[in-house]
PDB file of N, CA and C in Angstrom:
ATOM      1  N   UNK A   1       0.820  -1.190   0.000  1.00  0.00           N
ATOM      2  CA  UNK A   1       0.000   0.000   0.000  1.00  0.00           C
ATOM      3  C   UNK A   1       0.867   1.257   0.000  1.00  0.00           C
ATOM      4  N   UNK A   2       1.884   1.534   1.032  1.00  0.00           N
ATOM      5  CA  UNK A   2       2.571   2.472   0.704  1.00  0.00           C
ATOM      6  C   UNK A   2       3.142   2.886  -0.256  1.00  0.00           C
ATOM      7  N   UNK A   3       3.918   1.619  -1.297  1.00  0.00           N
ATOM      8  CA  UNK A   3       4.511   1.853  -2.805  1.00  0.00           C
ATOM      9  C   UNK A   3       3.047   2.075  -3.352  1.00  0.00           C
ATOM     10  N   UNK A   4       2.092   2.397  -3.494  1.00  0.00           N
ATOM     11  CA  UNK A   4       1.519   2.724  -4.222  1.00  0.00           C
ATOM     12  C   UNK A   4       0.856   4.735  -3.766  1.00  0.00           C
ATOM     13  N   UNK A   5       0.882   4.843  -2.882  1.00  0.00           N
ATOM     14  CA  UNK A   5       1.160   6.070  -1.972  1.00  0.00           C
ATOM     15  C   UNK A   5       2.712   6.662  -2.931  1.00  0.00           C
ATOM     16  N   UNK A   6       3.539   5.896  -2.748  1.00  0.00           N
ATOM     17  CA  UNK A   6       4.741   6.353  -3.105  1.00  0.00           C
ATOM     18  C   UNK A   6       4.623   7.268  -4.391  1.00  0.00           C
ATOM     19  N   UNK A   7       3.662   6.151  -5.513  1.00  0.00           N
ATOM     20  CA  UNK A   7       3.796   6.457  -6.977  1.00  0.00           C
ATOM     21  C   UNK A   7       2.913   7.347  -7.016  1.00  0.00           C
ATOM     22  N   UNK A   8       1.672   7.832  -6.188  1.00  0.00           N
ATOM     23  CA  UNK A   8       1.165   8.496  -6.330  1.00  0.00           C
ATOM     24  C   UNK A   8       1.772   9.637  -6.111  1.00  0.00           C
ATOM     25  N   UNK A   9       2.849   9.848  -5.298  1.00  0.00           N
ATOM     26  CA  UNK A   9       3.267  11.239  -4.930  1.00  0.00           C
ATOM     27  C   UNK A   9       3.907  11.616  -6.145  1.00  0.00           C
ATOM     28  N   UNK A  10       4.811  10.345  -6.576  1.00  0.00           N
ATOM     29  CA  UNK A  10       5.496  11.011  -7.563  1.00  0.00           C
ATOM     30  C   UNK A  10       5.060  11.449  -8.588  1.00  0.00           C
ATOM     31  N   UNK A  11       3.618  10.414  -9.098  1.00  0.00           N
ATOM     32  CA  UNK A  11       3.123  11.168  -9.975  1.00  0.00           C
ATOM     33  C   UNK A  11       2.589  12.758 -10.028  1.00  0.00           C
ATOM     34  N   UNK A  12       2.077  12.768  -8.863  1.00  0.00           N
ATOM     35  CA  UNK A  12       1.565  14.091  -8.825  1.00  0.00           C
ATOM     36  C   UNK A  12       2.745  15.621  -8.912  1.00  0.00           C
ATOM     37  N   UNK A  13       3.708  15.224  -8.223  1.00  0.00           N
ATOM     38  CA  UNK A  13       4.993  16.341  -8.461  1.00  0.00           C
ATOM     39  C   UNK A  13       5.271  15.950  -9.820  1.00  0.00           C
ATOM     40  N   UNK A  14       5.551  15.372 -10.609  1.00  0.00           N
ATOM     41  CA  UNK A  14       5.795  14.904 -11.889  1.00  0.00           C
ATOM     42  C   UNK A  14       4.929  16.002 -12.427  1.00  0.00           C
ATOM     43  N   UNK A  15       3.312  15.382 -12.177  1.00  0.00           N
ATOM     44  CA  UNK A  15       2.500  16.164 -13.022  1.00  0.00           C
ATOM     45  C   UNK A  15       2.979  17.798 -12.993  1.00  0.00           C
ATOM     46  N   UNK A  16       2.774  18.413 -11.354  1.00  0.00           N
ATOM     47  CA  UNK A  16       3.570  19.370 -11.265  1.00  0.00           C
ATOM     48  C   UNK A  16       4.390  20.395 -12.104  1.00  0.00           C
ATOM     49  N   UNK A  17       5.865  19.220 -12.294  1.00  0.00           N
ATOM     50  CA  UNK A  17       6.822  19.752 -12.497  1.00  0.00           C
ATOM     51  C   UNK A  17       6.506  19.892 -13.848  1.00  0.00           C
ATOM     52  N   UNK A  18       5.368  19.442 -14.760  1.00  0.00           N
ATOM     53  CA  UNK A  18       5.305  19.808 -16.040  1.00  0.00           C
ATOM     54  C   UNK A  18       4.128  20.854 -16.485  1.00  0.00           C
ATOM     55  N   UNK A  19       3.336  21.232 -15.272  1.00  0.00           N
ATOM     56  CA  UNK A  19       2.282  22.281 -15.491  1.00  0.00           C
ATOM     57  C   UNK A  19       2.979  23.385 -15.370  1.00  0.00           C
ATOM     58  N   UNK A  20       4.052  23.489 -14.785  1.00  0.00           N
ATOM     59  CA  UNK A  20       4.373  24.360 -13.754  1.00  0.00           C
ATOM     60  C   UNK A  20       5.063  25.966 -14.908  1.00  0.00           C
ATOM     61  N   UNK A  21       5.845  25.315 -15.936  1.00  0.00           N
ATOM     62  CA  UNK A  21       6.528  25.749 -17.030  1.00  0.00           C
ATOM     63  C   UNK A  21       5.355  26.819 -17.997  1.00  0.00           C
ATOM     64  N   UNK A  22       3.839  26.060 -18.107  1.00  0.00           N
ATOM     65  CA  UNK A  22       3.023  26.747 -18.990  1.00  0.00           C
ATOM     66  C   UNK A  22       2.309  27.121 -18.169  1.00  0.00           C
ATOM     67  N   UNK A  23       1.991  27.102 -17.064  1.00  0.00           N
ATOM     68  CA  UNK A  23       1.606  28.403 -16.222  1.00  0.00           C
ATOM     69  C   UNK A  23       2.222  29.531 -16.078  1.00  0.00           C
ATOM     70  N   UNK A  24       3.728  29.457 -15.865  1.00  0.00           N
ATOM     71  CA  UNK A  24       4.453  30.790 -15.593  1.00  0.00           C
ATOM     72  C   UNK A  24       4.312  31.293 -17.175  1.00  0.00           C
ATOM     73  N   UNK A  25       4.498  30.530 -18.347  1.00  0.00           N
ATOM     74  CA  UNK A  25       4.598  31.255 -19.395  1.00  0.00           C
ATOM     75  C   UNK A  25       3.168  31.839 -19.719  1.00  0.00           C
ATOM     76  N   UNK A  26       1.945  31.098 -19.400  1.00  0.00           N
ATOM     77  CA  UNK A  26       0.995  32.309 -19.665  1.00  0.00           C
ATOM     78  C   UNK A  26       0.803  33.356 -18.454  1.00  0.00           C
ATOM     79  N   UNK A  27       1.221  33.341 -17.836  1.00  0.00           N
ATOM     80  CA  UNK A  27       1.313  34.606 -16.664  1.00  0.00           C
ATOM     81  C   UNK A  27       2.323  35.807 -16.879  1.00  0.00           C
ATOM     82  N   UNK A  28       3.471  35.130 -17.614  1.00  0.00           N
ATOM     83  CA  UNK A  28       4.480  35.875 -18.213  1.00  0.00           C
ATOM     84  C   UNK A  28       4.381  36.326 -19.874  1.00  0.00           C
ATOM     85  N   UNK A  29       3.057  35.793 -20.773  1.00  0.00           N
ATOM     86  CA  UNK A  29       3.185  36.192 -22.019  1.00  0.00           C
ATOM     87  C   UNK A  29       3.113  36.968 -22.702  1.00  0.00           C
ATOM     88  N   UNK A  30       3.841  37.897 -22.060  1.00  0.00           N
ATOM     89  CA  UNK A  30       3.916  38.987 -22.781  1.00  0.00           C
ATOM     90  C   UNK A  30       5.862  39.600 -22.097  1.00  0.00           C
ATOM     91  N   UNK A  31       6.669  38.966 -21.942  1.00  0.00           N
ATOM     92  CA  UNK A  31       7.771  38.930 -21.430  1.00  0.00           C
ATOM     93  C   UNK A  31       8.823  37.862 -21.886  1.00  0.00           C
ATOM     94  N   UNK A  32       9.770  38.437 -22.229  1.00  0.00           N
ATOM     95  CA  UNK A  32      10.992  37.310 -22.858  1.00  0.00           C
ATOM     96  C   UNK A  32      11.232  36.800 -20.951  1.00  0.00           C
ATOM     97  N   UNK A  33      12.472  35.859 -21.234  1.00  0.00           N
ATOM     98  CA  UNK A  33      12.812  34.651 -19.933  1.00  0.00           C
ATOM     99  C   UNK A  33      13.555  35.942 -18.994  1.00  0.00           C
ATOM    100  N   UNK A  34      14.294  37.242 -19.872  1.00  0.00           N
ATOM    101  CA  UNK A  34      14.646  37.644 -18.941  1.00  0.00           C
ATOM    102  C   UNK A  34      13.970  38.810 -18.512  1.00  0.00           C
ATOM    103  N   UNK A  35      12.680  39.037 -18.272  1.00  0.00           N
ATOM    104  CA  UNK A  35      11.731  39.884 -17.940  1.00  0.00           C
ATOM    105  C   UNK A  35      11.576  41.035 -18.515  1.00  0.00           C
ATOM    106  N   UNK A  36      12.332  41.312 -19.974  1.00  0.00           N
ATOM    107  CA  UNK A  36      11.791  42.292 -20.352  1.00  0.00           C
ATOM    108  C   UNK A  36      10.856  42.060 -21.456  1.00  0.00           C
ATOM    109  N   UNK A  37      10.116  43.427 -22.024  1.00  0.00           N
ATOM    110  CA  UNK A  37       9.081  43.250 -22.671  1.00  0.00           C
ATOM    111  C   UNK A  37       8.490  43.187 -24.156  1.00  0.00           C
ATOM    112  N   UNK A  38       7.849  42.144 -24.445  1.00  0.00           N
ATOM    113  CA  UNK A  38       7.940  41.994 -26.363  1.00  0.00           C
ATOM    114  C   UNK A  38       8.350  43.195 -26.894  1.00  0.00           C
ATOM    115  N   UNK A  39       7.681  44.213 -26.414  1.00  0.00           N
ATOM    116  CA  UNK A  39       7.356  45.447 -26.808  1.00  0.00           C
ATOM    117  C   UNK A  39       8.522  46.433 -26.823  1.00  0.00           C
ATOM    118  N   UNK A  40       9.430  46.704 -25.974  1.00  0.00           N
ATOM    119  CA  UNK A  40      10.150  47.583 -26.079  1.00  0.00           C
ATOM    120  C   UNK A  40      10.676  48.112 -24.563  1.00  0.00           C
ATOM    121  N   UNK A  41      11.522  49.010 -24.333  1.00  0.00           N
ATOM    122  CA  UNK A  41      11.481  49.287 -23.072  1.00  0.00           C
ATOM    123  C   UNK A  41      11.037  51.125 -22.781  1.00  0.00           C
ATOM    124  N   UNK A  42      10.370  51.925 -21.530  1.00  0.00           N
ATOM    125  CA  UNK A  42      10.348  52.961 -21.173  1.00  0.00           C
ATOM    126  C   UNK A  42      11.899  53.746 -21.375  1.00  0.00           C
ATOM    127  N   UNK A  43      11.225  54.972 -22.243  1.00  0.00           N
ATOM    128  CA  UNK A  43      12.481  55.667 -22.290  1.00  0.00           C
ATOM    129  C   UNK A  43      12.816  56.897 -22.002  1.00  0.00           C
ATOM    130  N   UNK A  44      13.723  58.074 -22.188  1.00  0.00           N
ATOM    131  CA  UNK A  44      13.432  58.970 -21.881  1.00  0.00           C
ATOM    132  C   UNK A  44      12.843  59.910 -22.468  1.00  0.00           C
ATOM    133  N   UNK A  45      12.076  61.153 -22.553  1.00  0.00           N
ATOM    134  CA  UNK A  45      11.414  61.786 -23.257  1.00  0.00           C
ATOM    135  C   UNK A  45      11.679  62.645 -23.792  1.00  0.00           C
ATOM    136  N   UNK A  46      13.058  63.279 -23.683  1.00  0.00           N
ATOM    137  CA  UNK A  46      14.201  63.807 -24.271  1.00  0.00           C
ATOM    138  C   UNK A  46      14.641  63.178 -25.854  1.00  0.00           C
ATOM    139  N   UNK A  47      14.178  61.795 -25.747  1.00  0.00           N
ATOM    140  CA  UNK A  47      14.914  61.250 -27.165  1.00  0.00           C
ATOM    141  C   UNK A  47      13.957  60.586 -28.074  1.00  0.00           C
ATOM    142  N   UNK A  48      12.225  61.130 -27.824  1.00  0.00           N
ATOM    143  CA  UNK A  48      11.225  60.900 -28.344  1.00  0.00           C
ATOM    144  C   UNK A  48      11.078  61.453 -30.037  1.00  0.00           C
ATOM    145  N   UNK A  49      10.720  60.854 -30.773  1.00  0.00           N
ATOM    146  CA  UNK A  49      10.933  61.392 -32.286  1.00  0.00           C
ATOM    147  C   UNK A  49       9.249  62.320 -32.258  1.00  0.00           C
ATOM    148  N   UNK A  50       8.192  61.876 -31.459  1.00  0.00           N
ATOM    149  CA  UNK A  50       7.480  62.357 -31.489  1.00  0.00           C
ATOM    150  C   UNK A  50       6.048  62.315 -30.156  1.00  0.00           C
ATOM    151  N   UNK A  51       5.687  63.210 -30.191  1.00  0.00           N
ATOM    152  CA  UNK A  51       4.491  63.356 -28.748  1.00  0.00           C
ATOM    153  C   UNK A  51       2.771  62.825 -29.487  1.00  0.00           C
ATOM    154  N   UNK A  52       2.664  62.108 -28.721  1.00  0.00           N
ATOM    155  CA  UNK A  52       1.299  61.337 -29.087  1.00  0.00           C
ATOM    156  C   UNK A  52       0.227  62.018 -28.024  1.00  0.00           C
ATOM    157  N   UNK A  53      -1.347  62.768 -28.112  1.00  0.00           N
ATOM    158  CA  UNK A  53      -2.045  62.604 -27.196  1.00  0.00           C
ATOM    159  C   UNK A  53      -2.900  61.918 -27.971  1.00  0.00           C
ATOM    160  N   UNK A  54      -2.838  60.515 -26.850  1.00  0.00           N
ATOM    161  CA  UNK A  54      -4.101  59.458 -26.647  1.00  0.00           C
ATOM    162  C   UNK A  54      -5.749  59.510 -26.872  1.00  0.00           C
ATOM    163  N   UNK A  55      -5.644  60.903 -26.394  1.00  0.00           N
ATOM    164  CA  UNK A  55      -7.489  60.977 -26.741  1.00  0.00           C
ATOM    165  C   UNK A  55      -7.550  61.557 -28.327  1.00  0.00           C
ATOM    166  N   UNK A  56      -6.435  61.981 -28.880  1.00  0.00           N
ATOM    167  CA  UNK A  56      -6.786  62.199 -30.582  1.00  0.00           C
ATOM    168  C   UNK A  56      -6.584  61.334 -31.493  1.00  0.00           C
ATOM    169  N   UNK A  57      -6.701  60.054 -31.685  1.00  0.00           N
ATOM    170  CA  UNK A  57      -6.786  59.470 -32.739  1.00  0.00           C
ATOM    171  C   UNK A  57      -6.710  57.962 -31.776  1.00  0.00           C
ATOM    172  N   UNK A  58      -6.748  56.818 -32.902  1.00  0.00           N
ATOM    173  CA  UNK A  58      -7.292  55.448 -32.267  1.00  0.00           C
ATOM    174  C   UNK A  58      -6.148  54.558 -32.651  1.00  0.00           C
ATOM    175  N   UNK A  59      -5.508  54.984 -33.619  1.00  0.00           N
ATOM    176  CA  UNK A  59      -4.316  54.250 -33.912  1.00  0.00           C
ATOM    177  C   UNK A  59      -2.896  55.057 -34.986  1.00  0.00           C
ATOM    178  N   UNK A  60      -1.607  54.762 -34.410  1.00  0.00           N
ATOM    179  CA  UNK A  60      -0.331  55.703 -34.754  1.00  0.00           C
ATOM    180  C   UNK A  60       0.458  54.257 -35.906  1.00  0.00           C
ATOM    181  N   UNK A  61       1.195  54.612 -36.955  1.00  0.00           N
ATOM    182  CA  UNK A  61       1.957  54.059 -37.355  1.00  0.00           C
ATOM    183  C   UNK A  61       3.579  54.446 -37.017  1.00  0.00           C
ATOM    184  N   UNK A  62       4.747  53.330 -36.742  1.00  0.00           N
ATOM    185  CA  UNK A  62       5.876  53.929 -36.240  1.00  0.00           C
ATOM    186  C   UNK A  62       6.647  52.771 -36.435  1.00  0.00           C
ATOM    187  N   UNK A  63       8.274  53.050 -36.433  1.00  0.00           N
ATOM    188  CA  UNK A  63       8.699  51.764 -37.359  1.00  0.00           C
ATOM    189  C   UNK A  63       9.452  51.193 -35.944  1.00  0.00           C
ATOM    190  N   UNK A  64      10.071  50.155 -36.185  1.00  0.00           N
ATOM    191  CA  UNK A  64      10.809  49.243 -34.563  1.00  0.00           C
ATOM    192  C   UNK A  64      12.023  50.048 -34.759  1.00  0.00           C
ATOM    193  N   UNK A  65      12.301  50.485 -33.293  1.00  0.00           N
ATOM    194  CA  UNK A  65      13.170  51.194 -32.731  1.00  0.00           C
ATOM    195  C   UNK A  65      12.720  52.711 -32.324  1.00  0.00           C
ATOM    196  N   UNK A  66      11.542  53.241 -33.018  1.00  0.00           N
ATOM    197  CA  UNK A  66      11.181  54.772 -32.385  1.00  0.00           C
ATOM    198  C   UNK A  66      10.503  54.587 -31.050  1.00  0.00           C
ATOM    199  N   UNK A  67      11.229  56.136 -30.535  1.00  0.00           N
ATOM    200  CA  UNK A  67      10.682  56.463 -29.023  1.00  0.00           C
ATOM    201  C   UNK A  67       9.317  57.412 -29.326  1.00  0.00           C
ATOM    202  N   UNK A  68       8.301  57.052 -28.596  1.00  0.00           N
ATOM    203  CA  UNK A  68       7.252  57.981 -28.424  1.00  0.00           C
ATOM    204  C   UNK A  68       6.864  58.552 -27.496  1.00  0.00           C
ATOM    205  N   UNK A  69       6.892  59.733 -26.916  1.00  0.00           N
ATOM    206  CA  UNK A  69       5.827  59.632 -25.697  1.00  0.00           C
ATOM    207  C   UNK A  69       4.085  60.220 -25.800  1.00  0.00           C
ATOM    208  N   UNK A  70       4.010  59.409 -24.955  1.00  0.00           N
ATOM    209  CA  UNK A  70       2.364  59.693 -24.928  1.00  0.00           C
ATOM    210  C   UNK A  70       1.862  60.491 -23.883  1.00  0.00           C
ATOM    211  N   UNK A  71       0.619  61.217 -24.252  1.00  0.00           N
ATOM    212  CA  UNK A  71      -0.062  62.186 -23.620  1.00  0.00           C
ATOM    213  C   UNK A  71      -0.903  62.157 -23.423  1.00  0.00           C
ATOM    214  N   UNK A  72      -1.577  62.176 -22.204  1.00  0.00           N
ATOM    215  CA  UNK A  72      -3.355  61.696 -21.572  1.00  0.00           C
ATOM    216  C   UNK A  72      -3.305  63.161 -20.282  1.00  0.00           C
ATOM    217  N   UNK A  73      -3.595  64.048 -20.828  1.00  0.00           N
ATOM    218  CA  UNK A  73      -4.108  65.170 -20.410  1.00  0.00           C
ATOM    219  C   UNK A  73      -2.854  65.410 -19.344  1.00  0.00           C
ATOM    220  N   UNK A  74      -2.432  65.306 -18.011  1.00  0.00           N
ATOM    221  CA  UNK A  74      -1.390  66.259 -17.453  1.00  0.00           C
ATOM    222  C   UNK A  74      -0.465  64.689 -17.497  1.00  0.00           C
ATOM    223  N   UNK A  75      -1.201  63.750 -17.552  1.00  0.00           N
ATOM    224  CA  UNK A  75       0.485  62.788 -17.535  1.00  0.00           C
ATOM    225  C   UNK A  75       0.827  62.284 -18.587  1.00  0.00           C
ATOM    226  N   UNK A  76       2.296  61.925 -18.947  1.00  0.00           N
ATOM    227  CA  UNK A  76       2.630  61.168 -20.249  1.00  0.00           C
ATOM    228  C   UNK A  76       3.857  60.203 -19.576  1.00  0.00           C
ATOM    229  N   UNK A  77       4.012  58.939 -20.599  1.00  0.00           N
ATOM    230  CA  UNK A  77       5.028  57.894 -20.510  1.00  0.00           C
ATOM    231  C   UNK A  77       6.162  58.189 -21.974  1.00  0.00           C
ATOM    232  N   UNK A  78       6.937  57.411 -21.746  1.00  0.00           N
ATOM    233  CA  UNK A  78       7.955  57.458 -23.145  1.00  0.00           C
ATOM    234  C   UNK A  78       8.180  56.232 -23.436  1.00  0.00           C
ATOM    235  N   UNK A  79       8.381  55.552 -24.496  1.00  0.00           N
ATOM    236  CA  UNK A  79       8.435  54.199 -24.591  1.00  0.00           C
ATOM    237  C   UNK A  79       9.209  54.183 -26.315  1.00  0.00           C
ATOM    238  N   UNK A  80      10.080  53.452 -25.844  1.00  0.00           N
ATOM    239  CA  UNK A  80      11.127  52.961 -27.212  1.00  0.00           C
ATOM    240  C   UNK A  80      10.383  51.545 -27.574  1.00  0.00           C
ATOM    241  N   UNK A  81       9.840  51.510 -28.902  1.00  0.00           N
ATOM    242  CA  UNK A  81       8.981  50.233 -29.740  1.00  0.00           C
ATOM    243  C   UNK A  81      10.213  49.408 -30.114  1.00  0.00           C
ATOM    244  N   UNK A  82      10.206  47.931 -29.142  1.00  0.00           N
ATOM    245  CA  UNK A  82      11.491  47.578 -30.469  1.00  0.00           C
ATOM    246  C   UNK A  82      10.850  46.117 -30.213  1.00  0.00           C
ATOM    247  N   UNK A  83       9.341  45.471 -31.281  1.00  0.00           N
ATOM    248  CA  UNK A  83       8.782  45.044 -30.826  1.00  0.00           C
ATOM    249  C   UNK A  83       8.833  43.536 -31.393  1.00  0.00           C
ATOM    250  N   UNK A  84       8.985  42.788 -31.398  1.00  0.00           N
ATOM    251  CA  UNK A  84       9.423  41.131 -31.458  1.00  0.00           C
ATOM    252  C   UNK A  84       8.032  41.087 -32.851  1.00  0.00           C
ATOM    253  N   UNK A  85       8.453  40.133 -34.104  1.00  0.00           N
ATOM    254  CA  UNK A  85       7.519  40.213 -34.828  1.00  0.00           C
ATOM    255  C   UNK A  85       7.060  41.249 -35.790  1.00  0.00           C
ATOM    256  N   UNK A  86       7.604  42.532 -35.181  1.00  0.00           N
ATOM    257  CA  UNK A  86       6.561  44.008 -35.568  1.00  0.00           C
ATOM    258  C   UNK A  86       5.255  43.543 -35.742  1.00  0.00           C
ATOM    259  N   UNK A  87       4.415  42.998 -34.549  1.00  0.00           N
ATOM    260  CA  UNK A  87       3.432  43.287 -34.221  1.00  0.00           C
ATOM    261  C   UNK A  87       2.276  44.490 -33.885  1.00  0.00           C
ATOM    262  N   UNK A  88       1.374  44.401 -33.842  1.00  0.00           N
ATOM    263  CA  UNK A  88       0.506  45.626 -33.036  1.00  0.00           C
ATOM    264  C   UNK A  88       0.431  45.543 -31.269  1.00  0.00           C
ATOM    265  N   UNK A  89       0.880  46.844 -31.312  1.00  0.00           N
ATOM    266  CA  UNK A  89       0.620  46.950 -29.478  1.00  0.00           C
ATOM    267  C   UNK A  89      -0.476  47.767 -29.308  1.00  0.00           C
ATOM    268  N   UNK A  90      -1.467  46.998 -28.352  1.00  0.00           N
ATOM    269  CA  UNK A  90      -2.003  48.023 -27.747  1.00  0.00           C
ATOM    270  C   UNK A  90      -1.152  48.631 -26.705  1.00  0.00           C
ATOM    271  N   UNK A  91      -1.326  50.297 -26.527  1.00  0.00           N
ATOM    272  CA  UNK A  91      -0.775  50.707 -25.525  1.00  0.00           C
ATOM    273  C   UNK A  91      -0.877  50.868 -24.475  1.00  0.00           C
ATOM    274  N   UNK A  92      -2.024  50.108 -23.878  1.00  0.00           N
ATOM    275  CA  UNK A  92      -2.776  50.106 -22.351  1.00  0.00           C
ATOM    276  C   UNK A  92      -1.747  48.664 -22.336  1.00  0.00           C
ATOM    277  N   UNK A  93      -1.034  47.977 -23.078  1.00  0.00           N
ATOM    278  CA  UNK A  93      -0.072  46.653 -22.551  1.00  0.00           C
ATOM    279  C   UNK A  93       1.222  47.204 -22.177  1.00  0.00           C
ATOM    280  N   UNK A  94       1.377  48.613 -22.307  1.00  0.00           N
ATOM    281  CA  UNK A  94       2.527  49.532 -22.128  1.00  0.00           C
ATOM    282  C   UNK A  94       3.046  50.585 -20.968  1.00  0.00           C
ATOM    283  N   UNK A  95       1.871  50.872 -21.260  1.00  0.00           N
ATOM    284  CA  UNK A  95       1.647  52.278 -20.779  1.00  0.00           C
ATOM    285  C   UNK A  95       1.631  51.685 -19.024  1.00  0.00           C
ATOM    286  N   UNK A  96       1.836  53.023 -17.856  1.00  0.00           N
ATOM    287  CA  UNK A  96       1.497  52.641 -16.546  1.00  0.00           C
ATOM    288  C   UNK A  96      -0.072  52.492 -16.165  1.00  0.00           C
ATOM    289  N   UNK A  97      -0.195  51.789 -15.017  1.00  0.00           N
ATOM    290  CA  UNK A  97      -1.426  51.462 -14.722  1.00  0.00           C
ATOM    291  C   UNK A  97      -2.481  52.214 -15.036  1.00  0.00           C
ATOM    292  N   UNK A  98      -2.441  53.420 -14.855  1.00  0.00           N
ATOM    293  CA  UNK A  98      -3.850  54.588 -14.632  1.00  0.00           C
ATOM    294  C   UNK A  98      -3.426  55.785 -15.604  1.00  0.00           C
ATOM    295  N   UNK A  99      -2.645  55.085 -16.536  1.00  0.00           N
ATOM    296  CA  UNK A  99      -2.581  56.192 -17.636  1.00  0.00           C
ATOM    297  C   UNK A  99      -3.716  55.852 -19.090  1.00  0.00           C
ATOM    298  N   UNK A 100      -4.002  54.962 -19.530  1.00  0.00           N
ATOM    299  CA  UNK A 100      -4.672  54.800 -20.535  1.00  0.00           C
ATOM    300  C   UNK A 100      -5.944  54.007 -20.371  1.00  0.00           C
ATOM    301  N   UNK A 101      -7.164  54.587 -20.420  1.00  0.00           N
ATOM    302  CA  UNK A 101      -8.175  53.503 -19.994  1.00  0.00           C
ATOM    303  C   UNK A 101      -8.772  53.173 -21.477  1.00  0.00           C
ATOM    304  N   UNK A 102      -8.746  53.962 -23.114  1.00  0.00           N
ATOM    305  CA  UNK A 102      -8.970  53.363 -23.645  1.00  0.00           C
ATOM    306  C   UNK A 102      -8.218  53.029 -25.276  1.00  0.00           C
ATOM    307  N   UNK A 103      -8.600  52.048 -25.884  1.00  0.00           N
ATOM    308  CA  UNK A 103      -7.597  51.331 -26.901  1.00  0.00           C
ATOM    309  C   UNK A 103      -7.045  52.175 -28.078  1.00  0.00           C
ATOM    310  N   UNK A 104      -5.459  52.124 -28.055  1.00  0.00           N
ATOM    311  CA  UNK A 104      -5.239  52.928 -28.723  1.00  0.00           C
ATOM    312  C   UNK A 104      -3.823  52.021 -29.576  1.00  0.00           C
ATOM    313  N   UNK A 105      -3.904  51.739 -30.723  1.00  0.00           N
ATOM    314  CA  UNK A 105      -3.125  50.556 -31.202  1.00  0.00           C
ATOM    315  C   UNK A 105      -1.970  51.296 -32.083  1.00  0.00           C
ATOM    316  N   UNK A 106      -0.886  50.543 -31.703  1.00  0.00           N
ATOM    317  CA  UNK A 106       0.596  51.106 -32.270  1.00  0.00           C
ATOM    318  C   UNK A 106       0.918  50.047 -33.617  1.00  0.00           C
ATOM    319  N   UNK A 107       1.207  50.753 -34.606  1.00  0.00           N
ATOM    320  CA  UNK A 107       1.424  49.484 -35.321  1.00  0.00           C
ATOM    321  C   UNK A 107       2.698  49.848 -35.812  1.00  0.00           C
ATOM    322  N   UNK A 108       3.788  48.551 -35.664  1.00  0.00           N
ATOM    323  CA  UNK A 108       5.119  48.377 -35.483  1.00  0.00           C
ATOM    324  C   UNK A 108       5.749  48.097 -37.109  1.00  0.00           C
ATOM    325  N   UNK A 109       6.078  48.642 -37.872  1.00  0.00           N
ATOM    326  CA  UNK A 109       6.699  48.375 -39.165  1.00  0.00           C
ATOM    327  C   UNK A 109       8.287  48.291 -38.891  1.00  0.00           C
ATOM    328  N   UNK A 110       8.657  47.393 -39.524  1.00  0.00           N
ATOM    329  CA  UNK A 110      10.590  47.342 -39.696  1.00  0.00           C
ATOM    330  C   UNK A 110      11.014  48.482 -39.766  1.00  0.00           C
ATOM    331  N   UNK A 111      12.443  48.597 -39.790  1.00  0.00           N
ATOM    332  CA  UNK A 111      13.179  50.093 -40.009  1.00  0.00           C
ATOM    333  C   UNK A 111      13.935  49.684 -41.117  1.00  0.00           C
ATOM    334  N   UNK A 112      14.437  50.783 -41.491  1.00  0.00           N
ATOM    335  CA  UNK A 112      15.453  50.654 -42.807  1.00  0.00           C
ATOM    336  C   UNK A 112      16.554  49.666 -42.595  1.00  0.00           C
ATOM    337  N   UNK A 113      16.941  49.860 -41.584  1.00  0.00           N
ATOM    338  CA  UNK A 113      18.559  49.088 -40.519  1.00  0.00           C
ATOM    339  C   UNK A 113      18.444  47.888 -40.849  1.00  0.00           C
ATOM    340  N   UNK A 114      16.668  47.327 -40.249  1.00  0.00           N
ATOM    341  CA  UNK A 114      16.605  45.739 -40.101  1.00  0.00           C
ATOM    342  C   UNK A 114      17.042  44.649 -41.454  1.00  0.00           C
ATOM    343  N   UNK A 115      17.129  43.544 -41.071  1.00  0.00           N
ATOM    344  CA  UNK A 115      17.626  42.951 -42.216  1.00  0.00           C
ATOM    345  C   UNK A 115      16.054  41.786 -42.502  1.00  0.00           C
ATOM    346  N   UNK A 116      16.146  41.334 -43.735  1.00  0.00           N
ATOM    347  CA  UNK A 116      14.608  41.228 -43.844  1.00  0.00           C
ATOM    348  C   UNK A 116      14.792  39.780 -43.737  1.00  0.00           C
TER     349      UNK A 116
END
């Protein structure tokens, strides 16, 4: 009875040890292994190519590697696009918590630099 107690344990950490991998990755999917983000990283606003306010339009075109910052009435973020894929970001996946409440989509084109 106990070897069978036994196998049960192991099975169950077994099972475990193999859920365990695609849980963190959908909790993390939107993050490479070393925690930074598909998307790009916060930058400074000094080296922005251009100022976005959020409540005028619904979607910006911009190629991978530009800094933007954005504007939602007295606060703004800065954010360098350097985005895995050149995908579309929404920028509420970007932006800080209580800066953007509604959808405003970045769409990521190559740069001249990239190699195709």
């Amino acid at each position: 009875m106990s070897s069978i107690k036994s196998l049960s344990a192991i099975a169950i950490l077994f099972g475990a040890y193999l859920v365990t991998p695609v849980a963190m990755a959908s909790a993390q999917a939107e993050t490479f292994a070393n925690g930074r983000s598909w998307y790009g990283v916060p930058n400074n606003p000094e080296v922005a190519s251009r100022v976005v306010d959020v409540n005028s339009t619904d979607a910006i075109n911009i190629e991978c590697g530009e800094t933007v910052t954005f504007r939602n009435g007295d606060k703004s973020f800065t954010w360098r696009f350097d985005v895995a894929n050149h995908r579309a970001v929404d920028i509420r996946k970007v932006a800080p918590a209580s800066f953007a409440s509604k959808k405003l989509m970045v769409y990521v084109s190559p740069n001249d630099f990239e190699r195709n």
